[in-house]
Protein backbone atom coordinates (compact mmCIF):
# COMPACT_ATOMS: atom_id res chain seq x y z
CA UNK A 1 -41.50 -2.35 49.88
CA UNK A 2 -41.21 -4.63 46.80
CA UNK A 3 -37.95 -5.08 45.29
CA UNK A 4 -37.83 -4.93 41.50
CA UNK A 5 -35.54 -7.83 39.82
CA UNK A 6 -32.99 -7.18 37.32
CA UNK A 7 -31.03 -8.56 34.71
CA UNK A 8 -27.32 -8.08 35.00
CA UNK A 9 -25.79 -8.56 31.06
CA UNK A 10 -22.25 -8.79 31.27
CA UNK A 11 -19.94 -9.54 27.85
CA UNK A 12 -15.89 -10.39 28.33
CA UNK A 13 -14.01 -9.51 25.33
CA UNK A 14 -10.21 -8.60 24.27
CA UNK A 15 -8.59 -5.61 25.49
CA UNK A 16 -9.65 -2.23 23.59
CA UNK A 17 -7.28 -0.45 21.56
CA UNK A 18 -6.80 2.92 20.82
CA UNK A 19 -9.76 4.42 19.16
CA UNK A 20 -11.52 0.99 19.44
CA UNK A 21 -15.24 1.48 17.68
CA UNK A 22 -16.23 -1.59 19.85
CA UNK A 23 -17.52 1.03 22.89
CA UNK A 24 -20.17 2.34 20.48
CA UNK A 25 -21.35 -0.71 18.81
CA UNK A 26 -22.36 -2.24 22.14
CA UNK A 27 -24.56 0.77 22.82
CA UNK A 28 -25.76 0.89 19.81
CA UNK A 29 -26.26 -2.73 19.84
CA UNK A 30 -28.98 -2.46 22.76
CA UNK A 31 -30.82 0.19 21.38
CA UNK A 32 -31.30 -1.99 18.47
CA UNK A 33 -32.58 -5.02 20.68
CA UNK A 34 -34.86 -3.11 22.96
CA UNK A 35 -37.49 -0.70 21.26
CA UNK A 36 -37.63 2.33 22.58
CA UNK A 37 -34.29 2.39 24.35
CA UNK A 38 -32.12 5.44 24.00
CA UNK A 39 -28.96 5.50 26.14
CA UNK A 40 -28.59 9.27 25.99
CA UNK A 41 -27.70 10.32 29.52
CA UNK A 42 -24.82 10.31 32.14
CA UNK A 43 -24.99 10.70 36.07
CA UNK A 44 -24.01 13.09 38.18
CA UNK A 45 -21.98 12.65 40.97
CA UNK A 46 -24.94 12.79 43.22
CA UNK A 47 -26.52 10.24 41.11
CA UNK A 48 -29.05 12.95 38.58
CA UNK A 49 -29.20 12.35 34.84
CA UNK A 50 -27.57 14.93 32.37
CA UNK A 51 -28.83 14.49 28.90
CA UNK A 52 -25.91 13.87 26.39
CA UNK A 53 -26.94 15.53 23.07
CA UNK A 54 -24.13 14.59 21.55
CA UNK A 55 -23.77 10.85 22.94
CA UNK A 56 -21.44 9.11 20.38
CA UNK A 57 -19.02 11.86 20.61
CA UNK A 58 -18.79 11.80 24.28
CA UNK A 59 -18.79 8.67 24.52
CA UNK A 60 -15.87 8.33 21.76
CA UNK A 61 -13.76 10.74 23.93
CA UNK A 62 -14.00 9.71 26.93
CA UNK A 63 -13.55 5.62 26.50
CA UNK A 64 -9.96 5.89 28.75
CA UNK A 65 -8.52 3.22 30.30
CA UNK A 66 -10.10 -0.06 28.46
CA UNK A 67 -13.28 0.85 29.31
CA UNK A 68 -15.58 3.83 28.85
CA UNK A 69 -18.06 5.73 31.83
CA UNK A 70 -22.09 4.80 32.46
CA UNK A 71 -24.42 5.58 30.23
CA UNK A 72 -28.30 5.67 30.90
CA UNK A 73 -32.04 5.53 29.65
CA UNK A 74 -32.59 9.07 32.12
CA UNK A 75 -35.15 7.53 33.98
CA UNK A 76 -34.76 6.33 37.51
CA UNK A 77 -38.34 4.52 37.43
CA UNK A 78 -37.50 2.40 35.13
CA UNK A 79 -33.46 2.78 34.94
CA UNK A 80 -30.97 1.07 31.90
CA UNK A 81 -27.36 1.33 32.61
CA UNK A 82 -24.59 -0.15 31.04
CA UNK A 83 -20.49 0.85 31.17
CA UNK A 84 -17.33 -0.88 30.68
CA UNK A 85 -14.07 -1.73 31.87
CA UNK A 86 -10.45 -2.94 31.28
CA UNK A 87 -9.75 -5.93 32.84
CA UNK A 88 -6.15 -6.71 34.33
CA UNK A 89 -4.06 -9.49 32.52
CA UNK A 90 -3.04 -10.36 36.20
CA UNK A 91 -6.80 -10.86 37.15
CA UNK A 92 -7.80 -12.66 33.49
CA UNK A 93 -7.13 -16.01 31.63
CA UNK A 94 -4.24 -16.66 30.28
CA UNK A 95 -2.42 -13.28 31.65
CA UNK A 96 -4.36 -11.51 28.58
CA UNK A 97 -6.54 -8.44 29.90
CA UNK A 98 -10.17 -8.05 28.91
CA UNK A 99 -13.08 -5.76 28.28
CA UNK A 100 -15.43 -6.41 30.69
CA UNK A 101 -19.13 -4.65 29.94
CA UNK A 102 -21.72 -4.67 32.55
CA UNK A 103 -25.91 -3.70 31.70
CA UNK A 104 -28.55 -3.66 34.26
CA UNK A 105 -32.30 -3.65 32.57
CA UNK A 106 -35.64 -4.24 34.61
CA UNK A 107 -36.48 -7.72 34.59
CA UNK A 108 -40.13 -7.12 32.71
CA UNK A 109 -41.67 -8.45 29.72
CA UNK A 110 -40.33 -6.45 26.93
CA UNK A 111 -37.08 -6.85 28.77
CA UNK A 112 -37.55 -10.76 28.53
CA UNK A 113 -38.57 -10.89 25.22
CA UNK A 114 -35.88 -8.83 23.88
CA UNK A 115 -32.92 -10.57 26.85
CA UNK A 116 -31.39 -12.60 24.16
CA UNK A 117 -31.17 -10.10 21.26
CA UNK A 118 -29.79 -7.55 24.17
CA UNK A 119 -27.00 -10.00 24.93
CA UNK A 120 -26.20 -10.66 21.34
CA UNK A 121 -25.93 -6.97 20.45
CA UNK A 122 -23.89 -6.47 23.48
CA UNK A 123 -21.53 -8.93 22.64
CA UNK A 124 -21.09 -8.90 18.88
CA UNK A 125 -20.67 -4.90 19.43
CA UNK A 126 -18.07 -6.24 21.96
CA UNK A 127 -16.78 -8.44 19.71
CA UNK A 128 -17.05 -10.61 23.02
CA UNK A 129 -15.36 -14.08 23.89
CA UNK A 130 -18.01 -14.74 25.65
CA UNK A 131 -21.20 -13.38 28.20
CA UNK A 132 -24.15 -14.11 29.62
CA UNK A 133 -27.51 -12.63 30.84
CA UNK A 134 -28.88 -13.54 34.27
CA UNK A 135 -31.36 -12.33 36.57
CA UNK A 136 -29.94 -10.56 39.97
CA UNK A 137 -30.66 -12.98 42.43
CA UNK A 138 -29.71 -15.96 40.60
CA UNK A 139 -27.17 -14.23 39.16
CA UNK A 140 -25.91 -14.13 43.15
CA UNK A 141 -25.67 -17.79 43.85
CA UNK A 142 -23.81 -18.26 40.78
CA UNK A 143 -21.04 -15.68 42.28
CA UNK A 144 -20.92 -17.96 45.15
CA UNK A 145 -19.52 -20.76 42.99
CA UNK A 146 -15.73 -18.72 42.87
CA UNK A 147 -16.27 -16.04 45.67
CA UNK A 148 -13.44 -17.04 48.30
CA UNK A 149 -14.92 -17.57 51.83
CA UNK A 150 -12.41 -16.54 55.07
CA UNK A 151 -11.12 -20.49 54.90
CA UNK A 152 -10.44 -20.07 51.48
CA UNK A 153 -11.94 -22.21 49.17
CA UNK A 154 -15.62 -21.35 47.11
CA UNK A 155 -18.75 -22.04 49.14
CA UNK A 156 -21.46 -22.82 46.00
CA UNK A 157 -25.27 -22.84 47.10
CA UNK A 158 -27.45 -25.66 45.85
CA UNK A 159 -25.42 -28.31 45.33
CA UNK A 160 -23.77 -25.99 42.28
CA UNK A 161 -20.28 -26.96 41.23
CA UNK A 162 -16.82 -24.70 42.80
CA UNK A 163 -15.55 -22.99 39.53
CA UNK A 164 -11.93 -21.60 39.65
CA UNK A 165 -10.79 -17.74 39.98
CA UNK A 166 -10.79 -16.05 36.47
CA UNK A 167 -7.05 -15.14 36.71
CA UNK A 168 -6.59 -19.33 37.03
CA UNK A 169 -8.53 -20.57 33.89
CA UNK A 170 -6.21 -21.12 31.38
CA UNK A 171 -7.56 -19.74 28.07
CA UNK A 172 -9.84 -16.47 27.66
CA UNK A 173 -12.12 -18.29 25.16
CA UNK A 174 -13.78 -20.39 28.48
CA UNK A 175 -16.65 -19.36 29.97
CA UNK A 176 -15.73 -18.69 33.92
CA UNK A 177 -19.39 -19.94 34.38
CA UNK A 178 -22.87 -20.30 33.01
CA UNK A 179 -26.10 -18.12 33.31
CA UNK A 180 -29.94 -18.19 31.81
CA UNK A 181 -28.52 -16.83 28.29
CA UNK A 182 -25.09 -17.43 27.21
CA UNK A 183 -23.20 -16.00 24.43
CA UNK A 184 -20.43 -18.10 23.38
CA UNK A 185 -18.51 -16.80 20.47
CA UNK A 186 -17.17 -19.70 17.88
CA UNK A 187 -14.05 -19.78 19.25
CA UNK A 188 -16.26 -20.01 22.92
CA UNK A 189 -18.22 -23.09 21.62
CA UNK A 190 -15.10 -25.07 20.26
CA UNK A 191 -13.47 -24.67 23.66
CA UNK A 192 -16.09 -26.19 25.68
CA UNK A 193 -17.24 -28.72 23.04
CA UNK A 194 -20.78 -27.24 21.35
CA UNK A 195 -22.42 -28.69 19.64
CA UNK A 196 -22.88 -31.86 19.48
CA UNK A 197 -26.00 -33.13 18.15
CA UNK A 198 -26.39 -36.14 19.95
CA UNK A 199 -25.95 -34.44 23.27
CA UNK A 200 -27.15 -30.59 22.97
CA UNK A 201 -30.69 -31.27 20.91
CA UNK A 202 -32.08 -29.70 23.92
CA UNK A 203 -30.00 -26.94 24.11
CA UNK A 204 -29.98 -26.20 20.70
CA UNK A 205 -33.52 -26.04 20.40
CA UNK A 206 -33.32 -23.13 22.45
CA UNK A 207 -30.43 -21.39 20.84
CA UNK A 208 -29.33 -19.49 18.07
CA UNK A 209 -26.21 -18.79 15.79
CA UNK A 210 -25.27 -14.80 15.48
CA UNK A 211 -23.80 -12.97 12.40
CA UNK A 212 -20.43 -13.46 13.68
CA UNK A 213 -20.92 -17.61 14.09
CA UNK A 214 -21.20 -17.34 17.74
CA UNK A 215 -24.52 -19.06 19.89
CA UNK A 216 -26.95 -17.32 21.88
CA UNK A 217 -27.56 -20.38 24.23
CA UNK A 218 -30.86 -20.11 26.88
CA UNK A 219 -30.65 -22.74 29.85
CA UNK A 220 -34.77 -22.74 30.91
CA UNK A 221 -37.91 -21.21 28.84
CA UNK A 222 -38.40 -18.54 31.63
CA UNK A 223 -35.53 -16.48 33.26
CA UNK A 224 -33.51 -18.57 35.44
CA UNK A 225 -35.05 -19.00 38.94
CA UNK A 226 -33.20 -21.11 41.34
CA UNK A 227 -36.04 -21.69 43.44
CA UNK A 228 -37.55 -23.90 40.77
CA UNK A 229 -36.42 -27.39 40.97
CA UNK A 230 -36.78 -27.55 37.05
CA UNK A 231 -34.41 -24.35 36.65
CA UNK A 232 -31.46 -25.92 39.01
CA UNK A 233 -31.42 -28.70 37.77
CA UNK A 234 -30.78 -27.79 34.24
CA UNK A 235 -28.30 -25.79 35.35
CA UNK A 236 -26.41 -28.33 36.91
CA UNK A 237 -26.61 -30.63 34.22
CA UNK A 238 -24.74 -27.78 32.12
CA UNK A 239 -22.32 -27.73 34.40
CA UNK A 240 -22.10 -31.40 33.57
CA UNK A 241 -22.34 -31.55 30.24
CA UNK A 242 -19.46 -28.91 29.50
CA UNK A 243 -16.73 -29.52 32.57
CA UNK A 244 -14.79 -26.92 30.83
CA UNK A 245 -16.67 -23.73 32.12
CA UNK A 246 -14.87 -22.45 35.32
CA UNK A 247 -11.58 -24.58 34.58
CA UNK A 248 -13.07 -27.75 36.26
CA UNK A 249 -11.79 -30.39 32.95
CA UNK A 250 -8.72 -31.98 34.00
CA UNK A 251 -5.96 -30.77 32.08
């Protein structure tokens, strides 16, 4: 059976308020990036699509609870999801809860092509802090670089830095970690320190600035496969180059 790879989009941004327009922008935002893409159904409990004629609406009335219920492209060959939810101050920088919104897209060409301007339309719609974009399974070895193991501690893979629990980094405008395509709103990139043009000309000349003067940031040319030497490494030296992601700078 061959497994089909993903790309797991997920934006952190401030709390929503009461009749908060920011649920609809980010849909809205990736049907704008991705041609075609039309977020018009919700699932079942036993998992079937139900069109949504009226999406917005719905959508508008039933964002409860700082976040707001899936929403989906209706086809399970070839399946788009993307919800939100509210965050606990407890679990979150700073003791200030967060929006948390969480896409899953087929990892295929047009996806590729269109990844960054899906995480950009995501996250300004958000009005997000910060997010990233990250194929499944690398996606997985970054988790290991805060998941607790029964002793305690992180266990990273691949010689990847630990990074500290969200709930113990101290501000929300730090990244709790990096991916293939980062979003880093401005007040994102002044935390950790970008740019600088003697030390990002790489990185910059794979990123861009948004309408709201945040960066869409790409570590590698291709999505982010830790397999390849080439891709670890330049994730690692990310890590380097901006100790301030996952609370690692000395305070």
């Amino acid at each position: 059976m061959t497994s089909h790879k993903t790309l797991i989009v997920i934006v952190y941004a401030p709390a929503l308020g009461a009749n908060d327009g920011r649920t609809l922008a980010v849909v809205h935002g990736m049907e704008k990036a991705l041609p075609g893409l039309r977020l018009e159904w919700r699932l079942s409990k036993g998992g079937r699509p139900i069109a949504l004629p009226q999406r917005d609406a719905w959508l508008a009335e039933n964002t409860v609870d700082g976040g707001f219920p899936l929403v989906c492209n209706g086809d399970a060959s070839y399946p788009v999801t993307v919800n939100g939810g509210g965050r606990p101050g407890l679990l979150s920088p700073g003791g200030q809860a967060q929006f948390e919104v969480h896409a899953e897209l087929p990892l295929d060409k047009p996806v590729i092509a269109a990844a960054a301007a899906v995480l950009e339309g995501m996250a300004e719609g958000a009005c997000a802090l910060w997010g990233r974009a990250t194929p499944d399974d690398a996606a997985l070895d970054i988790a290991y670089q805060t998941a607790p193991t029964p002793q305690g501690p992180p266990s990273p893979r691949r010689g990847l830095p630990a990074l500290k629990l969200f709930e113990h980094i101290r501000s929300p405008e730090i990244p709790y970690y990096l991916g293939w395509l980062n979003y880093w709103s401005d007040a994102a990139a002044r935390a950790i320190g970008f740019p600088d043009p003697a030390r990002d000309a790489d990185l910059l000349s794979r990123s861009r600035r948004t309408a709201s003067g945040g960066w869409v940031v790409q570590l590698t040319d291709a999505p982010l496969d830790l397999d390849n030497p080439a891709h670890l490494d330049a994730l690692k030296q990310a890590y380097e180059r901006f100790p301030e992601i996952g609370g690692r700078a000395a305070p």
